[in-house]
Protein backbone atom coordinates (compact mmCIF):
# COMPACT_ATOMS: atom_id res chain seq x y z
CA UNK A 1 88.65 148.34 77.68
CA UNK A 2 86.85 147.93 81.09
CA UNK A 3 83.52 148.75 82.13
CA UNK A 4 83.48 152.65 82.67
CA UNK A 5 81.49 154.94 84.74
CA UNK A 6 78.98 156.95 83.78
CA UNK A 7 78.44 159.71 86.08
CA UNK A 8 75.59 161.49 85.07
CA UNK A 9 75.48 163.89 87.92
CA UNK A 10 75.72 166.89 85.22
CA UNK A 11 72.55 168.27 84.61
CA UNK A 12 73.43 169.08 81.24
CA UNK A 13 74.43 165.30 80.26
CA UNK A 14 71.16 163.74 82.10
CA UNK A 15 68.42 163.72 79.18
CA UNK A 16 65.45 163.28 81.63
CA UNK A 17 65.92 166.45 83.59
CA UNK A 18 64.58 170.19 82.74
CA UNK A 19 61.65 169.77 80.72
CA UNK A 20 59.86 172.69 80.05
CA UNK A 21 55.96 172.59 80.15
CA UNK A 22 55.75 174.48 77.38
CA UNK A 23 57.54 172.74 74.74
CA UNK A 24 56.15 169.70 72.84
CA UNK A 25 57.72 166.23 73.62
CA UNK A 26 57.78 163.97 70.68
CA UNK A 27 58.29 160.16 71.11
CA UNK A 28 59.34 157.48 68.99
CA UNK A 29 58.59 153.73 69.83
CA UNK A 30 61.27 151.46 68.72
CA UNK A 31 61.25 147.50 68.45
CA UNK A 32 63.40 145.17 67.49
CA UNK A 33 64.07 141.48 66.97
CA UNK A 34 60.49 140.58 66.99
CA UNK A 35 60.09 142.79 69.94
CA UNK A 36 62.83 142.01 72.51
CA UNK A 37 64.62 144.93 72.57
CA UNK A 38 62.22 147.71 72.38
CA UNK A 39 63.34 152.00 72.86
CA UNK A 40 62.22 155.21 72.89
CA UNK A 41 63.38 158.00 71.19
CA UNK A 42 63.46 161.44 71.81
CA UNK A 43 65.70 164.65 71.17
CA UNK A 44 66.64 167.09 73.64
CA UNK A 45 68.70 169.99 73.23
CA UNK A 46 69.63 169.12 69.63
CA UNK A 47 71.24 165.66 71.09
CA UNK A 48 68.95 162.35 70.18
CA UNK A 49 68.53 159.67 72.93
CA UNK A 50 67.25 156.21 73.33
CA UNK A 51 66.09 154.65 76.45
CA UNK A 52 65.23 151.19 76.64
CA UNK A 53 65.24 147.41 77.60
CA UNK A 54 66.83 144.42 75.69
CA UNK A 55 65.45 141.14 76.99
CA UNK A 56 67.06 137.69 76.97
CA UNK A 57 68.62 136.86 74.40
CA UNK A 58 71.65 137.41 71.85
CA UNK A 59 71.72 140.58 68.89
CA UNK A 60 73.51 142.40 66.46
CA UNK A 61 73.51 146.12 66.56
CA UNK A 62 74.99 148.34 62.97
CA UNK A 63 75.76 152.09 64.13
CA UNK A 64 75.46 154.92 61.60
CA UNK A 65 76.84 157.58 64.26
CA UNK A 66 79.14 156.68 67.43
CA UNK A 67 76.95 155.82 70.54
CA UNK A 68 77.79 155.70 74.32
CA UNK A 69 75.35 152.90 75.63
CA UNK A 70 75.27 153.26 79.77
CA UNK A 71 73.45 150.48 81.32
CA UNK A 72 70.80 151.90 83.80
CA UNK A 73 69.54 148.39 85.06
CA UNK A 74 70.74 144.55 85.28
CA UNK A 75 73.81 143.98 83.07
CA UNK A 76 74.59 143.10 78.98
CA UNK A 77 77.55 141.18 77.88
CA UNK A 78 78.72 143.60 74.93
CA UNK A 79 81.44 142.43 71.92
CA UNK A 80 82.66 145.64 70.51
CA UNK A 81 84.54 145.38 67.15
CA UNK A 82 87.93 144.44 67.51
CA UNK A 83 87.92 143.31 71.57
CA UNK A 84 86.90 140.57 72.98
CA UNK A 85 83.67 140.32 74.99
CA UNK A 86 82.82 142.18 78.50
CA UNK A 87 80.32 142.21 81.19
CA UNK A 88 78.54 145.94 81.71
CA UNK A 89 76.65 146.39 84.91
CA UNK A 90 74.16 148.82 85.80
CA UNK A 91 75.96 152.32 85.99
CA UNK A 92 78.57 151.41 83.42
CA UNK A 93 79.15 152.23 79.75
CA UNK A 94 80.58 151.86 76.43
CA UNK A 95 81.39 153.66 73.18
CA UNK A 96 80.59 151.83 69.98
CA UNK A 97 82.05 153.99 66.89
CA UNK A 98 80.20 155.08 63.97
CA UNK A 99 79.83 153.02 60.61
CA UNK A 100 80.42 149.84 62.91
CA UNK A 101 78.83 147.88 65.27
CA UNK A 102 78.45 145.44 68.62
CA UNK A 103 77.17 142.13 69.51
CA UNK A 104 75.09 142.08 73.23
CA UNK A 105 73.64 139.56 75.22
CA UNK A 106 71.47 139.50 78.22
CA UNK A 107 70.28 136.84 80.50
CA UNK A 108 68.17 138.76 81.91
CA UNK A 109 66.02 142.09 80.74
CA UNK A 110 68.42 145.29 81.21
CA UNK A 111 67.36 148.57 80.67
CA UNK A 112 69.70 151.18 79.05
CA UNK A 113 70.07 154.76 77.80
CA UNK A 114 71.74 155.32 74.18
CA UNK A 115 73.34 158.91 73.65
CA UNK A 116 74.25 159.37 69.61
CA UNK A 117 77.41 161.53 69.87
């Protein structure tokens, strides 16, 4: 499958729009791999989001529940299971299913946003 994109112009889809002063935002700090890929979590609207930057290097992520990854910044070489491997740039995405997973790499920090679907 080729690099997608992720239009995000829908201000229901875009998780960092329409906060209200009045509710509570809670964070949670994610790290991985001894710190090179490190998130933040948050819920909006019932619908949990990461944002966050994987640095050089090469991982493994397991999914529990499908994802859509869209890279926001530099690019990530991503192996979904069963294709071979692809180049995302910035403003692209992918779809992992659940119970599965993906191998990335990054030659250079790259800063994404995970939606779980």
């Amino acid at each position: 499958m080729a690099p997608s994109a992720c239009g995000f112009n829908d201000r229901a889809h875009w998780p960092f729009g329409g906060f209200s002063a009045t509710k509570r935002l809670m964070l949670e700090h994610n790290s991985y791999f001894e710190g090179s890929v490190q998130s933040i979590g948050f819920e909006r609207n019932g619908r949990r989001f990461t944002a966050g930057v994987i640095g050089v290097g090469a991982f493994h992520f397991n999914t529990d529940s499908p994802e859509r990854m869209t890279i926001v910044s530099g690019e990530l070489r991503v192996r979904l299971p069963g294709e071979v491997s692809r180049v995302y740039p910035a403003g692209t995405c992918f779809e992992v299913p659940a119970k599965s997973g993906f191998d990335v790499e990054a030659s250079a920090p790259s800063a994404y946003v995970c939606e779980f679907l």
